[in-house]
PDB file of N, CA and C in Angstrom:
ATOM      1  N   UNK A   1     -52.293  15.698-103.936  1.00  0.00           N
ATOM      2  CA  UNK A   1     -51.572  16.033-102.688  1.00  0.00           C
ATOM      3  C   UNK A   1     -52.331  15.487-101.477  1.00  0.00           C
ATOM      4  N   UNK A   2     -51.763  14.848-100.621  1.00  0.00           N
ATOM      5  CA  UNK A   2     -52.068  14.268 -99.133  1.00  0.00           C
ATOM      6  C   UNK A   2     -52.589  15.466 -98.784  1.00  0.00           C
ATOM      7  N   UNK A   3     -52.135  16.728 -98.420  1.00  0.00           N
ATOM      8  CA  UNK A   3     -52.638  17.864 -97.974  1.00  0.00           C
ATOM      9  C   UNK A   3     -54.019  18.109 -98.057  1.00  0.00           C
ATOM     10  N   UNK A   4     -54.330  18.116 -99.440  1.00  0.00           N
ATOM     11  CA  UNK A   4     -55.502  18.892 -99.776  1.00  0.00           C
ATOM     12  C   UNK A   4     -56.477  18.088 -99.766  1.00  0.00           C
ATOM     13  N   UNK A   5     -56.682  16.831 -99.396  1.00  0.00           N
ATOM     14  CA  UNK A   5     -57.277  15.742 -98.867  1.00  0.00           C
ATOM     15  C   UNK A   5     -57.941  16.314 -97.767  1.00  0.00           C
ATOM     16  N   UNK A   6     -57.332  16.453 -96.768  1.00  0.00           N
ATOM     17  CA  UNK A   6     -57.588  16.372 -95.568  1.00  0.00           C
ATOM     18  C   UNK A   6     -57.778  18.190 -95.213  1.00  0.00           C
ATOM     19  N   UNK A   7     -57.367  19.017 -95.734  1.00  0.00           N
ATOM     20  CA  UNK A   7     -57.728  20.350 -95.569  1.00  0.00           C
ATOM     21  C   UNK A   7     -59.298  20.224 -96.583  1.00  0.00           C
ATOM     22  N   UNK A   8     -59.640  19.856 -97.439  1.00  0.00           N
ATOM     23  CA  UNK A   8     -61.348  20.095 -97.900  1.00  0.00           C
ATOM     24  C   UNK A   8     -62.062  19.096 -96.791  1.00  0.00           C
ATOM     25  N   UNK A   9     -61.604  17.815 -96.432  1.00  0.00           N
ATOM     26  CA  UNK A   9     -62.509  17.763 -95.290  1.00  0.00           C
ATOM     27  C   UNK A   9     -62.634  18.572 -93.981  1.00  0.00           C
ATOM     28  N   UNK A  10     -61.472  19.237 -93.518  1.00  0.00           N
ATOM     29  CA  UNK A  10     -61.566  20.073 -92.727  1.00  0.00           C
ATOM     30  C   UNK A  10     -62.330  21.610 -92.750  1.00  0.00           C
ATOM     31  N   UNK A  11     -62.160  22.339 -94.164  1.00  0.00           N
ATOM     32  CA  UNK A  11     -63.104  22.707 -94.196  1.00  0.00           C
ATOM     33  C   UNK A  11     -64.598  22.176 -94.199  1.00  0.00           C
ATOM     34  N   UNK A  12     -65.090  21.892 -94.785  1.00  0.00           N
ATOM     35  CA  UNK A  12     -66.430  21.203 -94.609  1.00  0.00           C
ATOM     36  C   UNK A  12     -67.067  21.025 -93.074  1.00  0.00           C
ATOM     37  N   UNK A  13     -65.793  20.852 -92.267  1.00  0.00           N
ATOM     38  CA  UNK A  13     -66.156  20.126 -90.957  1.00  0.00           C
ATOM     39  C   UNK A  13     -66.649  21.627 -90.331  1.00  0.00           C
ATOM     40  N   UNK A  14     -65.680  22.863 -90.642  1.00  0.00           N
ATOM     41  CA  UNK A  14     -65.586  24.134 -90.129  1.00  0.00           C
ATOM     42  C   UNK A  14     -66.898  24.491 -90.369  1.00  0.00           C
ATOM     43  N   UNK A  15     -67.460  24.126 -92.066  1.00  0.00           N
ATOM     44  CA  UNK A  15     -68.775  25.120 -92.480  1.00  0.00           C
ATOM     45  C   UNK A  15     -69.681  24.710 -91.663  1.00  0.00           C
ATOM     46  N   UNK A  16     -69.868  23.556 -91.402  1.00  0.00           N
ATOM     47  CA  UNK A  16     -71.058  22.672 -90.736  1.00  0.00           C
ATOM     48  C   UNK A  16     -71.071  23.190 -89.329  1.00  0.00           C
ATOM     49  N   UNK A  17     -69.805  23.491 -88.682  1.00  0.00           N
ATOM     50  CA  UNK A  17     -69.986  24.032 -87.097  1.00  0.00           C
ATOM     51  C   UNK A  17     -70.299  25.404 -87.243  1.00  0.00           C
ATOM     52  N   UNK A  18     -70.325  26.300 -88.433  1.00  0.00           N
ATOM     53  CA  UNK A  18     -70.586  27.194 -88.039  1.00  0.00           C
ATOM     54  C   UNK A  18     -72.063  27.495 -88.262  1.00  0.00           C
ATOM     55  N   UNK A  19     -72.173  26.533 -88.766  1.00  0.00           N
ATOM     56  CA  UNK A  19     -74.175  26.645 -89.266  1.00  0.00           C
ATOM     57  C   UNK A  19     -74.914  26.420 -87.891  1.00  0.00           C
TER      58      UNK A  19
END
């Protein structure tokens, strides 16, 4: 899925800003 592509990089992006 195109989706879930781009939602696990978005998470990732989230974990990293919240560190």
């Amino acid at each position: 899925y195109a989706h879930a592509v781009p939602m696990s990089r978005t998470v990732g992006l989230t974990l990293r800003r919240e560190q």
